[in-house]
N, C-alpha and C. Protein backbone atom coordinates (compact mmCIF):
# COMPACT_ATOMS: atom_id res chain seq x y z
N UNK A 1 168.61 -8.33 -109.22
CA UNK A 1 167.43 -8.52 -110.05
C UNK A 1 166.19 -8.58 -109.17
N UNK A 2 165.22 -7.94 -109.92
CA UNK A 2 163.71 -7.80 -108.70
C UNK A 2 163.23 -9.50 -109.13
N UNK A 3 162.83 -10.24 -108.26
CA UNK A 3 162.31 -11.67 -108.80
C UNK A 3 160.94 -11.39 -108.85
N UNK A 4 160.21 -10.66 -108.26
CA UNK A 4 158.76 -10.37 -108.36
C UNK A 4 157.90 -9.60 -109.42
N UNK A 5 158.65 -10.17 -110.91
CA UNK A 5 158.36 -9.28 -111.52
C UNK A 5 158.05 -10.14 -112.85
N UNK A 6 157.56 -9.44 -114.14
CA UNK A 6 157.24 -10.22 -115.48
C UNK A 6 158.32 -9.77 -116.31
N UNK A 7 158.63 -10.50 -116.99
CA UNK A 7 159.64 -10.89 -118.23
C UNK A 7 159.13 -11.25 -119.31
N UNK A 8 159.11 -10.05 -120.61
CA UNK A 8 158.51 -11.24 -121.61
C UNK A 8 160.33 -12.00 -122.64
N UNK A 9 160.01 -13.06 -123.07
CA UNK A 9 161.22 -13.42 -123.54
C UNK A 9 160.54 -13.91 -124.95
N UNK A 10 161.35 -12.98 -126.06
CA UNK A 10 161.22 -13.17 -127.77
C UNK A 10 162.09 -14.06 -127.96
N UNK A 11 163.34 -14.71 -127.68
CA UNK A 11 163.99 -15.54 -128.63
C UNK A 11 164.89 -16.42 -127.47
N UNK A 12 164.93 -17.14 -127.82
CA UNK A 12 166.27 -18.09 -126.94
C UNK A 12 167.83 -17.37 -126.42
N UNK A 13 167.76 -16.40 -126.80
CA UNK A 13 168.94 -15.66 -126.42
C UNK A 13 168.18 -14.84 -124.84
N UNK A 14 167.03 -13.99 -125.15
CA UNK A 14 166.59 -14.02 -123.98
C UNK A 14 166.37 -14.73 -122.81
N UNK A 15 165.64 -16.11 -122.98
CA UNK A 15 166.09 -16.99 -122.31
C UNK A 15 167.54 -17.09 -121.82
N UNK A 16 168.30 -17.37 -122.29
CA UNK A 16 169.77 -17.77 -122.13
C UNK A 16 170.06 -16.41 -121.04
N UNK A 17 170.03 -14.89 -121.28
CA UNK A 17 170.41 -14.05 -120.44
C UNK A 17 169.73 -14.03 -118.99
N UNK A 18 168.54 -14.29 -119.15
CA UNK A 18 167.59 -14.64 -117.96
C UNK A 18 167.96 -15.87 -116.62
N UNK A 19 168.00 -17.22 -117.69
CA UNK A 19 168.84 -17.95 -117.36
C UNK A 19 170.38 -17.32 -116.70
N UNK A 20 171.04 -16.61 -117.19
CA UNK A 20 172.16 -16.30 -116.56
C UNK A 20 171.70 -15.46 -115.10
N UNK A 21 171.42 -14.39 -115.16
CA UNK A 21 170.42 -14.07 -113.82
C UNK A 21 169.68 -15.20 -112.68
N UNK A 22 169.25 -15.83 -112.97
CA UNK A 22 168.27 -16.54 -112.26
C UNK A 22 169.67 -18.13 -111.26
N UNK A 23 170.65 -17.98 -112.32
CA UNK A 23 171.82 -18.58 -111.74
C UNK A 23 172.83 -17.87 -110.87
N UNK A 24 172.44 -16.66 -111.14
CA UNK A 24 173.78 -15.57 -110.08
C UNK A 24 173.09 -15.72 -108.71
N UNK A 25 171.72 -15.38 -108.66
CA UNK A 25 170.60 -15.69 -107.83
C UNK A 25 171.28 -16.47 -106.66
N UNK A 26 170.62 -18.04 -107.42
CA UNK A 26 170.87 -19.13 -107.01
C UNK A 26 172.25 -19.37 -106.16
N UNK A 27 173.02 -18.90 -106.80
CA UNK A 27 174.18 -18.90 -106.02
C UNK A 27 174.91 -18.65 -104.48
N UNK A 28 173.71 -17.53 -104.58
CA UNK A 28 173.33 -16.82 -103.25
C UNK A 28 172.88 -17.39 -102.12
N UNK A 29 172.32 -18.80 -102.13
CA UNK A 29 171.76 -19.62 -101.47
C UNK A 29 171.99 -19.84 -100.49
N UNK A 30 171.75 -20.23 -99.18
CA UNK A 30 172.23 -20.70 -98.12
C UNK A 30 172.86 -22.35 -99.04
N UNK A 31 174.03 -22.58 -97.97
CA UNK A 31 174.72 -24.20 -98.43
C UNK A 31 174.37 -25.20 -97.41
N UNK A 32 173.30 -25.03 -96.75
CA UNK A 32 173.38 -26.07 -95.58
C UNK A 32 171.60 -26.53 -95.65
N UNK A 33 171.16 -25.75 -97.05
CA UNK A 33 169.46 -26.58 -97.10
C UNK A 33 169.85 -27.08 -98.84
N UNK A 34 168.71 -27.65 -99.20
CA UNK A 34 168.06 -27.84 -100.59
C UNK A 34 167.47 -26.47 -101.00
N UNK A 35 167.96 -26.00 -102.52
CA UNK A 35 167.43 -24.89 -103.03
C UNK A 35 165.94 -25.38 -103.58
N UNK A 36 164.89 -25.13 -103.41
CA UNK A 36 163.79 -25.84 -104.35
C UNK A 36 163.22 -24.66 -105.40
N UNK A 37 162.95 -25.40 -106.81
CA UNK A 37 162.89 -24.37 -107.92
C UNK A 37 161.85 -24.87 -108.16
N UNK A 38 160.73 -24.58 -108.39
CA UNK A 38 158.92 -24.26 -108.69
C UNK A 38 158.93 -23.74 -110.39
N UNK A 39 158.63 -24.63 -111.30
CA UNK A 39 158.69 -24.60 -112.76
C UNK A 39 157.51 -24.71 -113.04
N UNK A 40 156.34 -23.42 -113.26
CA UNK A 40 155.04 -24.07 -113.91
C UNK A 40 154.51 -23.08 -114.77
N UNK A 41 153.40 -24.16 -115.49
CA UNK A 41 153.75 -23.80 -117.56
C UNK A 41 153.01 -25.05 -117.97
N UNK A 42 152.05 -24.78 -118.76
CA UNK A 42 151.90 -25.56 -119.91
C UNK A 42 152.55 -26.35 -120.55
N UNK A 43 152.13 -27.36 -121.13
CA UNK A 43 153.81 -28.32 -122.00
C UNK A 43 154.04 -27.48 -122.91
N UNK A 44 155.13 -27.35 -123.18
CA UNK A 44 155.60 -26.45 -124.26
C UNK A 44 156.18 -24.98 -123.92
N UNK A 45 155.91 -24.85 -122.80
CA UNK A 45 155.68 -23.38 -122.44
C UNK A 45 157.11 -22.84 -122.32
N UNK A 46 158.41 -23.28 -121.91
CA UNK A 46 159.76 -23.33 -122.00
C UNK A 46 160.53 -24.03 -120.69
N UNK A 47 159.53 -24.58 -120.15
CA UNK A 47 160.25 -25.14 -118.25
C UNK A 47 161.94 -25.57 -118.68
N UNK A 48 161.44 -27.36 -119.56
CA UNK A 48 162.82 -27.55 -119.43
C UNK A 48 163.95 -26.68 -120.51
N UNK A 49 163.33 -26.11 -121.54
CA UNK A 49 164.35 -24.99 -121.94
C UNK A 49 165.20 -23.88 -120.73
N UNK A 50 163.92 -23.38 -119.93
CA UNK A 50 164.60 -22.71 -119.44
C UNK A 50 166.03 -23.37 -118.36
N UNK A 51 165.86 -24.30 -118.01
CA UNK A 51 166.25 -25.00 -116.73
C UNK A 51 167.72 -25.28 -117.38
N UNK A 52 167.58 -25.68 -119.18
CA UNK A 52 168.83 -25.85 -119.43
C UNK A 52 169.88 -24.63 -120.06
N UNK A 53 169.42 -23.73 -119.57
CA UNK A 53 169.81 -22.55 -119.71
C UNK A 53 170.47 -22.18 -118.32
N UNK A 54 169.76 -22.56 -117.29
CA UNK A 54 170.44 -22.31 -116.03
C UNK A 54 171.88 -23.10 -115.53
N UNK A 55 171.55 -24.60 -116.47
CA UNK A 55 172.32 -25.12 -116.47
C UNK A 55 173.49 -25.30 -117.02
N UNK A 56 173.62 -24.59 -117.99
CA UNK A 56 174.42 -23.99 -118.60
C UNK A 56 175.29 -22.82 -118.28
N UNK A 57 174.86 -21.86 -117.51
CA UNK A 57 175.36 -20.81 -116.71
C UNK A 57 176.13 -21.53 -115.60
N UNK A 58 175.70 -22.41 -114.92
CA UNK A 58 176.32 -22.70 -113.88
C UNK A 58 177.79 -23.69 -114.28
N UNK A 59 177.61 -23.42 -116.02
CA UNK A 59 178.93 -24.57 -116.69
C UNK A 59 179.03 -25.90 -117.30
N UNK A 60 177.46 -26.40 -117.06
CA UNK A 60 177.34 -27.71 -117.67
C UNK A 60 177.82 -27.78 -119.21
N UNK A 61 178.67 -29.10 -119.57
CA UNK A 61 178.89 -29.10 -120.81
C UNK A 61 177.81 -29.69 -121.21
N UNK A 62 177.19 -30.96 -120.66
CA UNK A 62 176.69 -32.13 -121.21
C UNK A 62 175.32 -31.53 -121.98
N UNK A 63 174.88 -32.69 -122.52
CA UNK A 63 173.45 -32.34 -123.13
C UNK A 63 172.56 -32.29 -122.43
N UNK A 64 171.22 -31.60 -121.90
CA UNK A 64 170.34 -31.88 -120.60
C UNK A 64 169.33 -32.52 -121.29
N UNK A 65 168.75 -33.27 -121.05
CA UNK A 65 167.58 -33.81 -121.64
C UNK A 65 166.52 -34.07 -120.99
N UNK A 66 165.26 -33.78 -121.24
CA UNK A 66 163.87 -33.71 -120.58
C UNK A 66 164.08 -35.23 -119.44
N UNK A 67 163.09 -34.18 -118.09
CA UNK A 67 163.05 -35.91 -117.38
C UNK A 67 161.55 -36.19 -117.81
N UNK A 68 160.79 -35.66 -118.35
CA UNK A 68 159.87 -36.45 -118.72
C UNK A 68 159.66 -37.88 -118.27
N UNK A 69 160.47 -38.69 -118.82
CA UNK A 69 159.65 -40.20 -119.04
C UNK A 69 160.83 -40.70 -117.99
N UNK A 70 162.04 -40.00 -117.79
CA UNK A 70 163.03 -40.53 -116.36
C UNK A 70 162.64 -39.99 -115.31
N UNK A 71 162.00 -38.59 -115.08
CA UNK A 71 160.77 -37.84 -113.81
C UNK A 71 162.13 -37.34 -113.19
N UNK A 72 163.43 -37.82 -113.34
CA UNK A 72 164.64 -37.60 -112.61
C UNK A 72 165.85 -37.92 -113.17
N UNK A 73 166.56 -36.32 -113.43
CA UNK A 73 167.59 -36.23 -113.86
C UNK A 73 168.73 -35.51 -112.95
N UNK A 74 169.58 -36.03 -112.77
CA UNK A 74 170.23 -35.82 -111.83
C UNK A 74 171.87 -35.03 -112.84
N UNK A 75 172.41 -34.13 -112.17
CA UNK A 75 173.65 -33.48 -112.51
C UNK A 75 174.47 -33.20 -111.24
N UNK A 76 175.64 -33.03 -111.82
CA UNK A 76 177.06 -32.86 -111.16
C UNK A 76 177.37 -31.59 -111.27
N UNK A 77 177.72 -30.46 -111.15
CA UNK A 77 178.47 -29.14 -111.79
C UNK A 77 178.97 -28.77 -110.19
N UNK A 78 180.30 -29.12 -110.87
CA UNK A 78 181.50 -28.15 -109.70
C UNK A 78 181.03 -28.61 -108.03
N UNK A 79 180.90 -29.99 -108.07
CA UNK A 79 180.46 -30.43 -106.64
C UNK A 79 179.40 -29.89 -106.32
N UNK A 80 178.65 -29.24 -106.80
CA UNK A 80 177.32 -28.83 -106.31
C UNK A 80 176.12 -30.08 -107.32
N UNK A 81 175.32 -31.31 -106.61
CA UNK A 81 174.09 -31.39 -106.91
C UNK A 81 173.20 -30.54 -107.24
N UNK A 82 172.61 -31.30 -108.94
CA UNK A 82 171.88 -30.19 -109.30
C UNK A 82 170.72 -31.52 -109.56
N UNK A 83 169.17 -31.60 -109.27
CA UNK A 83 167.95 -32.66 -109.80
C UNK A 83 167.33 -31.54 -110.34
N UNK A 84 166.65 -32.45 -111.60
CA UNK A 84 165.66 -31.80 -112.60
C UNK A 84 164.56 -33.02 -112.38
N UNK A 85 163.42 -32.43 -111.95
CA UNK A 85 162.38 -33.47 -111.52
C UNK A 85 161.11 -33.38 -112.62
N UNK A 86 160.59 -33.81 -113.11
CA UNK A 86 159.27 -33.60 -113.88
C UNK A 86 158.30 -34.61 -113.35
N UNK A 87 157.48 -34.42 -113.13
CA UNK A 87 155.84 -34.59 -112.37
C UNK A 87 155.25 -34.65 -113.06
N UNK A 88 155.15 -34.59 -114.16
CA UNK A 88 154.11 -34.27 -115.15
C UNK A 88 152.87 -36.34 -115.41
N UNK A 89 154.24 -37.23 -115.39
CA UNK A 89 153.58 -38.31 -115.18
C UNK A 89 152.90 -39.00 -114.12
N UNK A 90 153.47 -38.42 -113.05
CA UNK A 90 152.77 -38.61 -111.85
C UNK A 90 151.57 -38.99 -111.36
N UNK A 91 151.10 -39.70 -111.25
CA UNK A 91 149.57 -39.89 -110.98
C UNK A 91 148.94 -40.24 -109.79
N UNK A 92 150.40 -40.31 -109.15
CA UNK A 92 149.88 -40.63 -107.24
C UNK A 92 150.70 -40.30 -106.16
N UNK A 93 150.12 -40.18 -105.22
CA UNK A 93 151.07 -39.43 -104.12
C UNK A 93 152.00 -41.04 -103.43
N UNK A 94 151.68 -42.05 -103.72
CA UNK A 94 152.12 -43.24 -103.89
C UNK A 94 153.29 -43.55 -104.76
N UNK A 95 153.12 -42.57 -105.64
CA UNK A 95 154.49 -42.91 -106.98
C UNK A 95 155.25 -41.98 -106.18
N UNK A 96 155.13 -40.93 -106.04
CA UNK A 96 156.30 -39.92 -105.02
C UNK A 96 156.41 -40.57 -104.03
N UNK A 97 155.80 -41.18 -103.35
CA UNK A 97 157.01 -42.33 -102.08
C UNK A 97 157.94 -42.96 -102.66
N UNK A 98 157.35 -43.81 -103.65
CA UNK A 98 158.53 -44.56 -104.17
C UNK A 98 159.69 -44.07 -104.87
N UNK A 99 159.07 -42.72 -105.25
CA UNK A 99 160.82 -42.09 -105.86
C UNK A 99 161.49 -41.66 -105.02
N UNK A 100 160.80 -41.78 -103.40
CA UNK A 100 161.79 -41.36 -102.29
C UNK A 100 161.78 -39.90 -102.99
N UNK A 101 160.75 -39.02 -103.24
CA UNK A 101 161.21 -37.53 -103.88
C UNK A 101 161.19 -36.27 -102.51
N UNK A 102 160.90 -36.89 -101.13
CA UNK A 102 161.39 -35.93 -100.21
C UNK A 102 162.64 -36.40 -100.25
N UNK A 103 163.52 -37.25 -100.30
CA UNK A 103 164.77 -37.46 -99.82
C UNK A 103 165.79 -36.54 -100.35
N UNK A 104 165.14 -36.16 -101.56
CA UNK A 104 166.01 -35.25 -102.62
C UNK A 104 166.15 -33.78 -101.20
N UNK A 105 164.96 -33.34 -100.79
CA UNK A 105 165.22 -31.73 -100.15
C UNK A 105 166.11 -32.15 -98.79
N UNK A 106 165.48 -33.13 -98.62
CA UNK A 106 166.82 -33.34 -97.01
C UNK A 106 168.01 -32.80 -97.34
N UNK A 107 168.71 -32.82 -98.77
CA UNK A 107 170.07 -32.99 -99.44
C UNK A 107 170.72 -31.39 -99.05
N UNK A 108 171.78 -30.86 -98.84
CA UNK A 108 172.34 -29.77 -98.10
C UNK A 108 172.61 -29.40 -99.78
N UNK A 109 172.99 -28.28 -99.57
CA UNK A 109 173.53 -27.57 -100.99
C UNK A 109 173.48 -27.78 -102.45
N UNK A 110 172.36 -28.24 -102.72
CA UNK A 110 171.91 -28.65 -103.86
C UNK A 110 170.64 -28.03 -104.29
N UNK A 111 170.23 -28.00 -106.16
CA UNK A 111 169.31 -27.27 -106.28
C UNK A 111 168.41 -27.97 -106.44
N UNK A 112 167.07 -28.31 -106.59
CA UNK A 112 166.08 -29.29 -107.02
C UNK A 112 165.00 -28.23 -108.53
N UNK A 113 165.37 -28.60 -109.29
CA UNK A 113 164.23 -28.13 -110.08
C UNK A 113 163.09 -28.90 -110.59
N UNK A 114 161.65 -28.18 -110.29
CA UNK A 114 160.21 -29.04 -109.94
C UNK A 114 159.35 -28.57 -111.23
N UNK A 115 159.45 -29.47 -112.53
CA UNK A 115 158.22 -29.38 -113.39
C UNK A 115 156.86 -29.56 -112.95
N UNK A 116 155.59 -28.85 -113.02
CA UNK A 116 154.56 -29.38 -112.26
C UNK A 116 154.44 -29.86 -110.52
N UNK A 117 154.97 -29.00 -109.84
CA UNK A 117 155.40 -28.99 -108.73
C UNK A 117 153.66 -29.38 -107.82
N UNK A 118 152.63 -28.85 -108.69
CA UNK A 118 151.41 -29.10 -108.14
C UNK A 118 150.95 -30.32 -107.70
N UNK A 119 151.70 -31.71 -108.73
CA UNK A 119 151.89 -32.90 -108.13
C UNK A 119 152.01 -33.60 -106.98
N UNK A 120 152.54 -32.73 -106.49
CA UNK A 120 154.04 -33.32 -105.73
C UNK A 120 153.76 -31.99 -104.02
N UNK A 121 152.27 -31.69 -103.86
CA UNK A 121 151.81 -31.21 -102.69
C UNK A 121 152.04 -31.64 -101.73
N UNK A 122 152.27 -31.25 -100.48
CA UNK A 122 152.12 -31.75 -99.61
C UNK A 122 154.33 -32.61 -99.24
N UNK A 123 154.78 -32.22 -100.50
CA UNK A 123 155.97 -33.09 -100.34
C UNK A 123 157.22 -31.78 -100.32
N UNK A 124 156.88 -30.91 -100.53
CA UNK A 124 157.57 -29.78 -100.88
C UNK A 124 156.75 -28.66 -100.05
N UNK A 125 156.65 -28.34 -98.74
CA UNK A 125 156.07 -27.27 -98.31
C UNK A 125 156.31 -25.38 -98.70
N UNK A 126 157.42 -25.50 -98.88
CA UNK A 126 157.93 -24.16 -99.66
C UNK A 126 159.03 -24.03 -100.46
N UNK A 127 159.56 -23.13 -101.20
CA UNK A 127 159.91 -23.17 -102.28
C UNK A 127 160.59 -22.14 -102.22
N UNK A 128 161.93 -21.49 -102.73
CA UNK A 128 163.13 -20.63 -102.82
C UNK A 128 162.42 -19.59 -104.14
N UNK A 129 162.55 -20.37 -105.00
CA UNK A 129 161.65 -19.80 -106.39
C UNK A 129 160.33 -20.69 -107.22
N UNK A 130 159.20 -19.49 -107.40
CA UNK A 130 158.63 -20.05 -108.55
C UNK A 130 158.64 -19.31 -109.69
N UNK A 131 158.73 -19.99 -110.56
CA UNK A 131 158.85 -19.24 -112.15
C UNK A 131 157.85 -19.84 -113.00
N UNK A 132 157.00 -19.20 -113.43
CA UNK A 132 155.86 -19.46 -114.45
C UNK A 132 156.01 -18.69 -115.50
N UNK A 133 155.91 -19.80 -116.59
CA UNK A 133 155.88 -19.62 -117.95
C UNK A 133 154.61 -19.62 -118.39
N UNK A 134 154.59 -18.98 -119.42
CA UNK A 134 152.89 -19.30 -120.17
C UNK A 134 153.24 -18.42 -121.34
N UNK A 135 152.56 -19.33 -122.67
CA UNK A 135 152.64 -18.77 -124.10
C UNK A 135 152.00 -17.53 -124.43
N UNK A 136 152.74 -16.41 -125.47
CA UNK A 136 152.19 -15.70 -125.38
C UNK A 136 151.47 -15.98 -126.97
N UNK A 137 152.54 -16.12 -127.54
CA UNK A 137 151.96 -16.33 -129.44
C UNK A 137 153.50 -17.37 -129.53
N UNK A 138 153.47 -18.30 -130.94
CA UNK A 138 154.59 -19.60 -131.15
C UNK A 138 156.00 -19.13 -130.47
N UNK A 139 156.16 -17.60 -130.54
CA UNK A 139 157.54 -17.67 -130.45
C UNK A 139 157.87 -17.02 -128.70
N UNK A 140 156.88 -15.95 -128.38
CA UNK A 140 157.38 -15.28 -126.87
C UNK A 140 156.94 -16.35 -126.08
N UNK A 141 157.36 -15.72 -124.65
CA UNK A 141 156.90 -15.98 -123.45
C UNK A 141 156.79 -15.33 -122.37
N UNK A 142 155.97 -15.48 -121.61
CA UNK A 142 155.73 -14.55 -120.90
C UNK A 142 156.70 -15.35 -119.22
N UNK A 143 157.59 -14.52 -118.55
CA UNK A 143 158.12 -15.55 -117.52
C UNK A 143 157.82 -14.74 -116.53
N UNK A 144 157.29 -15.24 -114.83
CA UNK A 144 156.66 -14.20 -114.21
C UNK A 144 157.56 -15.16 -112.63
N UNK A 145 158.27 -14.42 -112.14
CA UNK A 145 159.41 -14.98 -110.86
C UNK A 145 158.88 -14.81 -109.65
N UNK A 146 159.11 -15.44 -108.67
CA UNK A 146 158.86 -15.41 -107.53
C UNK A 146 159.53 -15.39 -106.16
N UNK A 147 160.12 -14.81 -105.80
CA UNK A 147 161.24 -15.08 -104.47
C UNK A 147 160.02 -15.62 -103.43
N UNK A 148 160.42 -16.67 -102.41
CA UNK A 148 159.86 -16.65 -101.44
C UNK A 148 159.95 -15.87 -100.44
């Protein structure tokens, strides 16, 4: 798959196939760093939809649920660490010390996915993927990938 490229996605099934792609990807990873995933979008725009779509590819049964108001959700799938981080509440580079949120990339073979990653500067110097969402009308989206 070219990652440098635009995607528009009409329905949740698109999503879901995209999602399957963006997990074959991933897979590909080196196992001896932190994968870091760059999620940015408007609220609403599909971040944590998409994320639980990835998560799903990779086999998750469970339900994923926004970290919003937990900022940190943490998963298991097949011995591989998977964090879903949201930033969105964030309001200081002071609150990211205290979540210890570099400690997460030290982590070897694991993926980190970053809602609002703009937060969280300076703590994350580069990034494996960014994927930006943005509305096109209630139902598309426009998804635009990034390989580093």
């Amino acid at each position: 798959m070219n990652f440098n490229k635009k995607i528009i996605l009409n329905s949740l099934d698109d999503t879901a196939e995209i999602a399957k792609e963006i997990a074959s990807e991933l897979e590909t990873y080196p196992k001896n760093k932190a994968s870091i995933i760059f999620l940015e979008g408007d609220l609403g725009s599909g971040k944590t939809t998409l994320v639980k779509e990835i998560l799903k590819s990779f086999g998750l049964s469970e339900p994923v649920t926004s970290p919003t108001f937990t900022i940190i959700e943490p998963y298991l799938i097949k011995d591989k660490k998977i964090y879903h981080i949201d930033l969105y509440r964030i309001e200081s580079r002071k609150e990211l010390e205290v979540l210890g949120i570099e400690e997460y990339s030290a982590e070897n073979d694991c993926l980190i996915f970053i809602e609002w990653p703009e937060k969280a500067e300076g703590f994350f110097s580069e990034y494996d993927l960014k994927i930006r969402l943005s509305h096109i009308n209630e139902i598309s989206r426009e998804l635009i990938i990034e390989k580093s």
